[in-house]
Protein backbone atom coordinates (compact mmCIF):
# COMPACT_ATOMS: atom_id res chain seq x y z
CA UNK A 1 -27.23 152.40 -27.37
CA UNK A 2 -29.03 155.76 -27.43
CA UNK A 3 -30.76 156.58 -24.19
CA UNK A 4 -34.15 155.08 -23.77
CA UNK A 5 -37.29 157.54 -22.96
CA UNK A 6 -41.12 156.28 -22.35
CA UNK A 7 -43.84 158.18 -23.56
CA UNK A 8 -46.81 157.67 -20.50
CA UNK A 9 -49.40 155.11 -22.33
CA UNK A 10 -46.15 152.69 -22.56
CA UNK A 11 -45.39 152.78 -18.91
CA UNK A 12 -48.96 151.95 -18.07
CA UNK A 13 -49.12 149.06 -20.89
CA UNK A 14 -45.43 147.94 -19.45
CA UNK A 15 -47.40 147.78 -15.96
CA UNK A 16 -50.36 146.29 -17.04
CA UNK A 17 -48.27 143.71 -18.65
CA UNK A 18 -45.73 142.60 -16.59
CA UNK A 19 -42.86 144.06 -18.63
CA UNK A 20 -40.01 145.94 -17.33
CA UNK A 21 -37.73 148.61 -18.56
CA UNK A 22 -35.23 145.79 -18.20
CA UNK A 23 -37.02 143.74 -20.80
CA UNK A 24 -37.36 146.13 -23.29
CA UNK A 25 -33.74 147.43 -23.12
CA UNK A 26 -33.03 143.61 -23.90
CA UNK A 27 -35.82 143.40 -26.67
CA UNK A 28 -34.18 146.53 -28.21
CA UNK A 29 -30.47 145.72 -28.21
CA UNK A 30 -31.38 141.81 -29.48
CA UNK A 31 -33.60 143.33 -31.84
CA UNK A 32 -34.31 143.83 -35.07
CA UNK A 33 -37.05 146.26 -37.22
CA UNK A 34 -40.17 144.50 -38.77
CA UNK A 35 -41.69 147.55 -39.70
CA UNK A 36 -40.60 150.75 -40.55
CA UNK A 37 -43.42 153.64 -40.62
CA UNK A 38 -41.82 156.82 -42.04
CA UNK A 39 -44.70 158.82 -42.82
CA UNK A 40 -45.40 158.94 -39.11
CA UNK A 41 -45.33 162.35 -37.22
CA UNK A 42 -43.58 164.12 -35.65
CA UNK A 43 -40.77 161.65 -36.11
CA UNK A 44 -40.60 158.56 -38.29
CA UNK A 45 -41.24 155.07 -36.15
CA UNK A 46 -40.53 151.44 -36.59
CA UNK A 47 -41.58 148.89 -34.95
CA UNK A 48 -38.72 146.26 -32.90
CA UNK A 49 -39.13 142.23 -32.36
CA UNK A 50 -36.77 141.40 -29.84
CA UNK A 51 -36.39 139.13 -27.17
CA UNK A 52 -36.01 139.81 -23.82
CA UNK A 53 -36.35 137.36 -20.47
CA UNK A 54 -39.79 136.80 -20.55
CA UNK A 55 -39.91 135.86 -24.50
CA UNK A 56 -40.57 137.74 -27.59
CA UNK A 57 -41.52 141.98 -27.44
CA UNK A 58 -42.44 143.58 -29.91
CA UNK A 59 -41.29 147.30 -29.22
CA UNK A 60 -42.98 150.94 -31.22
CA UNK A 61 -40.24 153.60 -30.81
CA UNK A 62 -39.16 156.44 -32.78
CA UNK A 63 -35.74 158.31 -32.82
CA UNK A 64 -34.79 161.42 -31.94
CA UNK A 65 -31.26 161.38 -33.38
CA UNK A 66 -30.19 164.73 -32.50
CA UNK A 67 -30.56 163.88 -29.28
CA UNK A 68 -29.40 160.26 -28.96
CA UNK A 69 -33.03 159.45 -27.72
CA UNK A 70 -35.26 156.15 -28.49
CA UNK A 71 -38.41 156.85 -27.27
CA UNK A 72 -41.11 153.71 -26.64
CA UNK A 73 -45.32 154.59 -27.61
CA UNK A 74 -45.86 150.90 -26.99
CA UNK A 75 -44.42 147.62 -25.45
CA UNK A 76 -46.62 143.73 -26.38
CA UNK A 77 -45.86 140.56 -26.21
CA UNK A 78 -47.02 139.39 -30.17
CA UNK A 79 -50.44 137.89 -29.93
CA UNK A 80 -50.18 134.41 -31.97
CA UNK A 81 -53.80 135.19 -33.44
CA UNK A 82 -52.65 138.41 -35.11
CA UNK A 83 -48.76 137.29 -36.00
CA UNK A 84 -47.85 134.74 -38.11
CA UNK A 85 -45.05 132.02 -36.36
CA UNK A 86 -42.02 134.58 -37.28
CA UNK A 87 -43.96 136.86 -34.92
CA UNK A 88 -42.58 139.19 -37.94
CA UNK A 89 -45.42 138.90 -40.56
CA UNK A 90 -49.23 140.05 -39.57
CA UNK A 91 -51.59 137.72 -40.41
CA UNK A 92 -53.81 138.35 -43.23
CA UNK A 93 -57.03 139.88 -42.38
CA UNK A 94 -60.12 137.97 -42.95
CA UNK A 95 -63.52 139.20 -44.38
């Protein structure tokens, strides 16, 4: 697996959550990618569900291939209210 880089605001969410660099290496190498964002800048993102020892994460990252770097913007445990069961599907919004 490439190495894995944080950007700040994930360390302080991983904190603030209970979530360690442990459980997201899990969540990323059991994972797979629910969402794929290519228009985002400066480097495409996607967006991991994987499971680590504390349950389901759902991990942002983009790659920086040249450098055989995954770098994490944001670490969460899927919030039932927002996901459907799959924790893969948002739910729909309603008016």
């Amino acid at each position: 697996m490439a190495s894995i880089r944080y950007r700040v605001h994930a360390l302080i969410q991983m904190e603030e959550r209970d979530i360690s660099p442990a459980d997201v290496r899990m969540a990323l190498e059991s994972g797979e990618d629910i969402e794929d964002r290519p228009a985002d800048q400066p480097y495409p993102s996607r967006l991991v569900l994987g499971l680590s020892s504390t349950g389901a994460l759902h991990v942002a990252v983009y790659d920086i291939i040249e450098a055989d770097e995954v770098w994490v913007t944001t670490v969460y445990r899927p919030d039932p209210a927002l996901w459907e069961p799959d924790m893969k599907t948002r739910k729909a919004r309603r008016s």
